[in-house]
Every structure is written in C-alpha cells, then in structure tokens.
Protein backbone atom coordinates (compact mmCIF):
# COMPACT_ATOMS: atom_id res chain seq x y z
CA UNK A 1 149.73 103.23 313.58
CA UNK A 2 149.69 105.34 316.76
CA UNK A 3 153.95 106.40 316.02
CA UNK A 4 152.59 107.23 312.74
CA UNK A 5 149.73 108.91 313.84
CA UNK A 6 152.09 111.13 316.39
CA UNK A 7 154.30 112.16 313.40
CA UNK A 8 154.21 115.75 311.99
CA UNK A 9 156.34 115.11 309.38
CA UNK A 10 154.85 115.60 305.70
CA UNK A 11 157.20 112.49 304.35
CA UNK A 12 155.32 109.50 304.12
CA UNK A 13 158.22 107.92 303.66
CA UNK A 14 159.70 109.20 306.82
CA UNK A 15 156.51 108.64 308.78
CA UNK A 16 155.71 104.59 307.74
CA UNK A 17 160.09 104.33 307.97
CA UNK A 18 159.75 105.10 311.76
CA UNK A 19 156.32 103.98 312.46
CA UNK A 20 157.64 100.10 311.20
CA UNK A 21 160.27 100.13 312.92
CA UNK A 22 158.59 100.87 316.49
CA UNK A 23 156.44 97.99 315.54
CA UNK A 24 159.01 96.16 314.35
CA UNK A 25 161.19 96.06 317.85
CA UNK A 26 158.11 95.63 319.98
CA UNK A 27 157.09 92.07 317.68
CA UNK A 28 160.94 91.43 318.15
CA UNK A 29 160.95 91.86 321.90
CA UNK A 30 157.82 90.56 322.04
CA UNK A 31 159.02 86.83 320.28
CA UNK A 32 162.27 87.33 323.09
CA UNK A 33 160.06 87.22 325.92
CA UNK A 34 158.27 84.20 325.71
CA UNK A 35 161.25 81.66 326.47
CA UNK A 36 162.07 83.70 329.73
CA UNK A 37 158.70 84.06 330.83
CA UNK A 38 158.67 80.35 330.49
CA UNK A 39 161.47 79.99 332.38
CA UNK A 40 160.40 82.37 335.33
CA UNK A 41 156.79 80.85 335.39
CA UNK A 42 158.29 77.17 335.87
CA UNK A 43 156.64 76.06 332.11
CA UNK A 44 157.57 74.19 329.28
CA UNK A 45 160.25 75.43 326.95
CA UNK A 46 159.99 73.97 323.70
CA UNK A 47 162.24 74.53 321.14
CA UNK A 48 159.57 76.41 318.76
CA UNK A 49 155.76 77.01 319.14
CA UNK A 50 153.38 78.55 316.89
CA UNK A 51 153.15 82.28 318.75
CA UNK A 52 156.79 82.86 318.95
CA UNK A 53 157.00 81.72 315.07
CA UNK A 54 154.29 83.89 314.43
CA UNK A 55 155.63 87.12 316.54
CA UNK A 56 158.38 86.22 314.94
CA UNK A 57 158.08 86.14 311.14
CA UNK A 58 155.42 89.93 311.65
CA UNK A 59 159.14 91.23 313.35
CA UNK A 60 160.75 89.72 310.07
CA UNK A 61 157.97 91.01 307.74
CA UNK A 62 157.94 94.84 309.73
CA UNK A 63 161.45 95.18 309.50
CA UNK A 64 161.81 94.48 306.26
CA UNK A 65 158.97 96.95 305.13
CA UNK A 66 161.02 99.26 307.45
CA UNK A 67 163.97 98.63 305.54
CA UNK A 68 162.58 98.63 301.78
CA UNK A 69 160.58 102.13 303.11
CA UNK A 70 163.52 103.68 304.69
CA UNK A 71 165.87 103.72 301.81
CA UNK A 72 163.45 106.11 300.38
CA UNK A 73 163.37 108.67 302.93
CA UNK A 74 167.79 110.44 303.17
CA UNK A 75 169.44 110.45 299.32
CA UNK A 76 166.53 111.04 297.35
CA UNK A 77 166.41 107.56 296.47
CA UNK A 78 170.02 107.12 295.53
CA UNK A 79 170.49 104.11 298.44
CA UNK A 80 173.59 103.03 297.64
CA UNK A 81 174.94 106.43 299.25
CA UNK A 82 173.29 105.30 302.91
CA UNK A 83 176.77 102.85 302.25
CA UNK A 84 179.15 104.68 300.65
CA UNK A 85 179.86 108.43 300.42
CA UNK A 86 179.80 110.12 297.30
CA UNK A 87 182.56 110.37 294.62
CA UNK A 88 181.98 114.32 295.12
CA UNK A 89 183.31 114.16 298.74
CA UNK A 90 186.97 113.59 299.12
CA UNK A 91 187.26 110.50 301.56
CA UNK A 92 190.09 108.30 303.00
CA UNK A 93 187.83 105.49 302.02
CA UNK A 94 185.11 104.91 300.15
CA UNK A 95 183.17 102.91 302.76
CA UNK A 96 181.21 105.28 305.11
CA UNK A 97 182.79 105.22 308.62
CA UNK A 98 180.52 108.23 310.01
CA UNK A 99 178.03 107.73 311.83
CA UNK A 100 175.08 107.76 309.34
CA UNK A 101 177.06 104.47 307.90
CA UNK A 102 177.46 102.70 311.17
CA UNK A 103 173.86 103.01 311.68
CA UNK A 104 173.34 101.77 308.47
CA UNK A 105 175.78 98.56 307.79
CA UNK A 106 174.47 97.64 311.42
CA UNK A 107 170.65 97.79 309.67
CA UNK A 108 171.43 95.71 306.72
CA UNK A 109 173.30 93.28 309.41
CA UNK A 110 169.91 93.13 311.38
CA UNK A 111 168.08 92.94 307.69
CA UNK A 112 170.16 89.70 306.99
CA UNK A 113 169.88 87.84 309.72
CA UNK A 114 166.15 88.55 309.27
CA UNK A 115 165.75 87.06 306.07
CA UNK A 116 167.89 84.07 307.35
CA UNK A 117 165.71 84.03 310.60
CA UNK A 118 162.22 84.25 308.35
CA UNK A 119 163.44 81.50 306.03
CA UNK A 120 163.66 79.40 309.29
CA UNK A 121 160.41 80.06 310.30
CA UNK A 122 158.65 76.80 309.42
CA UNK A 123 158.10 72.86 309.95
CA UNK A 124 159.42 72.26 307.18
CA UNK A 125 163.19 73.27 307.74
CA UNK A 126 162.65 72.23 311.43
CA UNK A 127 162.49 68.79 310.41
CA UNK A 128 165.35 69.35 307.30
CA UNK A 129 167.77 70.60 310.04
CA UNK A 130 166.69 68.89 313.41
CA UNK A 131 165.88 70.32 316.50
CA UNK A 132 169.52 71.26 317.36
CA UNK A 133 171.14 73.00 314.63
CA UNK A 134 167.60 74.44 313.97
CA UNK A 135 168.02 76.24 317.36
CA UNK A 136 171.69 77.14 316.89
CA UNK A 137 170.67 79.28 313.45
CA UNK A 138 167.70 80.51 315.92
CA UNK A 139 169.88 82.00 318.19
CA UNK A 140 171.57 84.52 315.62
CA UNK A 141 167.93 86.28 316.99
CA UNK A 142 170.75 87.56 319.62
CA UNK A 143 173.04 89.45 317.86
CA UNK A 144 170.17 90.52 315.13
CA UNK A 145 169.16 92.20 318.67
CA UNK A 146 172.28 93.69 319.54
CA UNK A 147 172.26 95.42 315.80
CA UNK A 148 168.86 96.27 316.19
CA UNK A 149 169.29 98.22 318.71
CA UNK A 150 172.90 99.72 317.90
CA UNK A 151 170.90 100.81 314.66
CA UNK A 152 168.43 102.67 316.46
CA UNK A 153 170.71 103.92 319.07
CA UNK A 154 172.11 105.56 316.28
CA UNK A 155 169.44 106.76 314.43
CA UNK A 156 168.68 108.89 317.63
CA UNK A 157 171.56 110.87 317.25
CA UNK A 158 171.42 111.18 313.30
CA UNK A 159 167.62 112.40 313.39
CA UNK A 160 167.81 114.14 316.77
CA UNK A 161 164.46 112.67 318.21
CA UNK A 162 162.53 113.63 320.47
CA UNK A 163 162.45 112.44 323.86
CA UNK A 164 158.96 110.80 323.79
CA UNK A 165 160.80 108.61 321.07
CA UNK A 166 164.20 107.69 322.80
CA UNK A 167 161.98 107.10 325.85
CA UNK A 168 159.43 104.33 324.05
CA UNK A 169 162.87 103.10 322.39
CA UNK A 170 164.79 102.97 325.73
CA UNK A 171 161.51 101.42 327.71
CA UNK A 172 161.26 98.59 324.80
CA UNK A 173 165.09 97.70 324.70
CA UNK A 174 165.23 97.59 328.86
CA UNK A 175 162.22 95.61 329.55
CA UNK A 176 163.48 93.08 326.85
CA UNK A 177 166.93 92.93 328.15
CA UNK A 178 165.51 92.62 331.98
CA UNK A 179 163.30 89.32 331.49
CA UNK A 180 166.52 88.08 329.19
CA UNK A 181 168.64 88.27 332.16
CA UNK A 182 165.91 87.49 334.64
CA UNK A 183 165.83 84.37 332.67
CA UNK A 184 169.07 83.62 332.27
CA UNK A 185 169.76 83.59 335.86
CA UNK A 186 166.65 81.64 336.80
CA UNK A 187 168.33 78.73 333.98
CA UNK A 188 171.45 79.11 335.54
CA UNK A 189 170.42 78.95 339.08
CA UNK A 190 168.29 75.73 338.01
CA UNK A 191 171.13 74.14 336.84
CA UNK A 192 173.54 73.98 339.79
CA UNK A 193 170.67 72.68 341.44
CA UNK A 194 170.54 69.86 339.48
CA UNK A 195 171.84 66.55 341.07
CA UNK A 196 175.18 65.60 340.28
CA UNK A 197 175.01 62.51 338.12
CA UNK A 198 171.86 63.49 336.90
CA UNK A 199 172.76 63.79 333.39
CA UNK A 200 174.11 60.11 333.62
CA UNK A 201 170.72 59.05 334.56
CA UNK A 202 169.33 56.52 332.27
C-alpha cells in the first residue's frame, strides 16, 4: 500500500500493477532469505517449513495479481500485443525482440514458474514427490529470480522511473543476492571442513 500510496498516477491499473509487484519481490526475497539465515546462524535447514511456504505462496499470489493487473495498464487491453507487435508495423518477425518484449516474455517466464512453484506449495505433493525431487522443482525459485529481476530491470528503462523506485528495487535485489552468497559460502566453507570419510560413516 505505501508504493501505491506514493503514486501520482490517475491509472489504477498502473498504480495496483506497480504497487504488487514491490510487494511481490520483497515476499520473494523475503521466502530466499530464510535458508541462508539458517545457514549463517548455525540452525536447522529443513527442506520446507510453514513460513517459507507461506512467504512463499503471498509472492506466488502478488505476482500473479501483478501479472493479471498489468496486462491492463500498455495496449488498452489488447495483451496479446505486450508479445507480439502489431500486423500494422512492418517487422522482421512477428515475435517482439525490443525491449518492451524482453521485459515481457521474461514476466510470463517468472509467471510460470510461479504457478508451478504455488502448485508445489503443500504436504500433499511433498509426500507425492519425496523430499528430493520436491526440492529439485523448488529450486526453479532461482531462475524465477533471475527473470524477476531481468523483468524489472527492464521495466525501469521502459517506464523511466524514478530514482526513489530503482533505488527500493536495487536495495531489495542486493540485500537478497548478499545473504544468497553469504550463504553459499558459509555451506561451502562447512563442507571442506567436513572429515574425510565422513559420508561413509554408518
């Protein structure tokens, strides 16, 4: 509500477009920072717990508002055209290859893996597909990341925001993609000082 609130823009669909997807990155870094922290606090791990499902599936449910809401706000509802360019514009391709369509196919990427990612989010197909390949879907969190944040990179440019904006965009992706590091290294480091052989133990 407070990016909403900060909008002077007349277009509701424009305001609730960029005010869900604030929220949705922050629930999405949010659900990537509890494994590191974990990690850099010495704790427990577990494959899933009932916060980071929870942060989780409101980053699911936020970015798919933002997606539904944001088709409304560039073509005057024609939303097919955030995809392809239209038969009045003489193209090599069909296909949009500017930028507007990168930031776009790299969206509906994110959107995807968001539905797949929400489906997951439950006991139920925890139990279906065991605790490993569970966590291998799980990880496509990663690149749903990566074209998250290509999206919005892009989206910058396209809508020329202000620098408040790229700032609390900037601040979100960096602090995210510190403690991922932070934590990776801290795993890493633990694990050459493991003992050899102690794999082979029991």
């Amino acid at each position: 509500m407070t990016v909403h609130s900060l909008l002077s823009s007349t277009d509701p669909f424009f305001k609730w477009s960029l005010a869900s997807a604030y929220s949705a990155l922050a629930f999405l870094s949010a659900a990537l920072f509890i494994g590191p922290s974990n990690i850099l606090r010495n704790r427990p791990n577990p494959v899933s717990t009932d916060l980071r499902r929870d942060i989780g599936i409101w980053a699911a449910l936020l970015g798919l508002f933002h997606t539904i809401v944001g088709l409304q706000v560039h073509m005057k509802g024609r939303f097919w055209l955030y995809f392809v360019f239209s038969p009045n514009e003489d193209r090599f391709l069909p296909v949009r290859y500017d930028l507007f369509g990168f930031a776009n196919y790299t969206g509906l990427a994110a959107t995807l893996v968001l539905i797949m990612l929400l489906a997951l989010s439950n006991d139920l197909s925890l139990r279906r597909l065991g605790a490993r390949r569970w966590k291998s879907l799980q990880r496509w969190n990663y690149p749903c990341c990566i074209f998250v944040v290509l999206h919005g990179v892009a989206y910058q440019f396209i809508e020329n925001r202000s620098l408040w904006f790229i700032g609390l965009f900037g601040s979100i992706v960096l602090v995210a993609g510190a403690l991922q590091l932070a934590g990776f290294r801290k795993k890493r480091l633990l694990k050459t000082r493991e003992p050899r052989g102690a794999s082979l133990a029991g």
